[in-house]
Protein backbone atom coordinates (compact mmCIF):
# COMPACT_ATOMS: atom_id res chain seq x y z
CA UNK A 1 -20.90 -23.78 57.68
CA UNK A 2 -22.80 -21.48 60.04
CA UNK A 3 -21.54 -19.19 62.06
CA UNK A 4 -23.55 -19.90 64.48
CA UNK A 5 -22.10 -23.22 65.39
CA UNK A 6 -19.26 -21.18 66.90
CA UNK A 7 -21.53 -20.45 69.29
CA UNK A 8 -20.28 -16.32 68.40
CA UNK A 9 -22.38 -15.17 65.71
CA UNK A 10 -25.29 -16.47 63.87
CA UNK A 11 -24.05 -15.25 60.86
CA UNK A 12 -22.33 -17.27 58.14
CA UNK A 13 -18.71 -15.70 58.86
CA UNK A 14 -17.44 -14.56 61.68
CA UNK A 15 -16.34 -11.02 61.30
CA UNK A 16 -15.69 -7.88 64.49
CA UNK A 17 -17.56 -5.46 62.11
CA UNK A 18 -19.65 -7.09 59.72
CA UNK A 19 -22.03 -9.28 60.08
CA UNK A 20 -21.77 -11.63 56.54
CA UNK A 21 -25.24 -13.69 55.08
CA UNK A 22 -23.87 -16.29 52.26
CA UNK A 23 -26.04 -17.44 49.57
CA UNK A 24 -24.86 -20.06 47.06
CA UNK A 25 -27.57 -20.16 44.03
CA UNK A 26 -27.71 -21.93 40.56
CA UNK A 27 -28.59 -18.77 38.60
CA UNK A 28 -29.02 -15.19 39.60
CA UNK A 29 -30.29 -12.56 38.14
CA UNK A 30 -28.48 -9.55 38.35
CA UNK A 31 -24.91 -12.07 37.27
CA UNK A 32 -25.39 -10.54 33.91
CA UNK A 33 -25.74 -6.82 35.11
CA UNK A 34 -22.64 -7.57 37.01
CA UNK A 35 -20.28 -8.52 34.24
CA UNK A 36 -21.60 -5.57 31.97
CA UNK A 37 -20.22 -3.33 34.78
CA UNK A 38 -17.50 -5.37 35.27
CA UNK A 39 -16.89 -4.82 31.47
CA UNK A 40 -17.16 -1.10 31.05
CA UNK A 41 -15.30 -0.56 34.21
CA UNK A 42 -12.57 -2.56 33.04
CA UNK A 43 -12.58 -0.01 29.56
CA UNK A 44 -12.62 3.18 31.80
CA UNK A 45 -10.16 1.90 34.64
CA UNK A 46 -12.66 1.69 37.26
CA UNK A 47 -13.81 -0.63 40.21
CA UNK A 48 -17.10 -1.97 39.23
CA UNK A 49 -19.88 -1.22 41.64
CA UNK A 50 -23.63 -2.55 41.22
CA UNK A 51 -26.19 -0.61 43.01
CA UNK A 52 -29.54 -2.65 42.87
CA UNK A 53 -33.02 -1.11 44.05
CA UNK A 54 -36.18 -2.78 44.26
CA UNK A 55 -39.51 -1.12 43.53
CA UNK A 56 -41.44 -0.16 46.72
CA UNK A 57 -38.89 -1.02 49.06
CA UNK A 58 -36.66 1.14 51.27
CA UNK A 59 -32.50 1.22 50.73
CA UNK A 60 -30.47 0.24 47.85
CA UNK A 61 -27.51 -2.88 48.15
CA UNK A 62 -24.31 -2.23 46.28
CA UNK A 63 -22.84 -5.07 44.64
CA UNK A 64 -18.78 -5.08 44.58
CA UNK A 65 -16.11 -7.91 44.53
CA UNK A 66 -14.84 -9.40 47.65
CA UNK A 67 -11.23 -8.28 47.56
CA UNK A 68 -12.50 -4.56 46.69
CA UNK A 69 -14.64 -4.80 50.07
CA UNK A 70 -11.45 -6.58 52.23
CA UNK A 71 -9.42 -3.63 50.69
CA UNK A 72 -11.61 -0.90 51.77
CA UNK A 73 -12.07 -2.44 55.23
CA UNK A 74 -8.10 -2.80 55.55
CA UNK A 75 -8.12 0.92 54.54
CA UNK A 76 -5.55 -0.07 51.33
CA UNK A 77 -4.48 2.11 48.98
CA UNK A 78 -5.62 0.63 46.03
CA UNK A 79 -9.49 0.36 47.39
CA UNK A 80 -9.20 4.14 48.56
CA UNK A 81 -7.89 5.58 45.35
CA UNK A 82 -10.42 7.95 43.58
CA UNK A 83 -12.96 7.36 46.60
């Protein structure tokens, strides 16, 4: 459901600091690019993070899971180590 039915955002999820776009897809892309980094990080340790860039446009989006992001926003430990 939209945000903007609450009548406070029209975002998808209301949120004091972000402002949150859902997108629910059969296939995407860059799935498979995710769980290669998922893999590797998981043999090194590490959070996975996908940084995607397309050509001739401005900015870069970095892909990470959804508790990873709540962690960092909620300042936790876990999210914060190595950072």
């Amino acid at each position: 459901m939209s945000g903007s039915l609450s009548g406070h955002t029209s975002s998808d999820v209301i949120h004091e600091r972000l402002y949150i776009e859902c997108k629910y897809r059969q296939h995407l892309a860059l799935w498979g690019w995710w769980l290669d980094a998922v893999t590797h990080a998981e043999v090194e340790g590490k959070e996975p993070v996908l940084v995607v860039k397309e050509a001739d446009r401005r900015g870069e989006l970095a892909i990470v899971r959804l508790e990873f992001l709540k962690e960092l926003l909620d300042g936790g430990k876990e999210a914060g180590r190595g950072l």
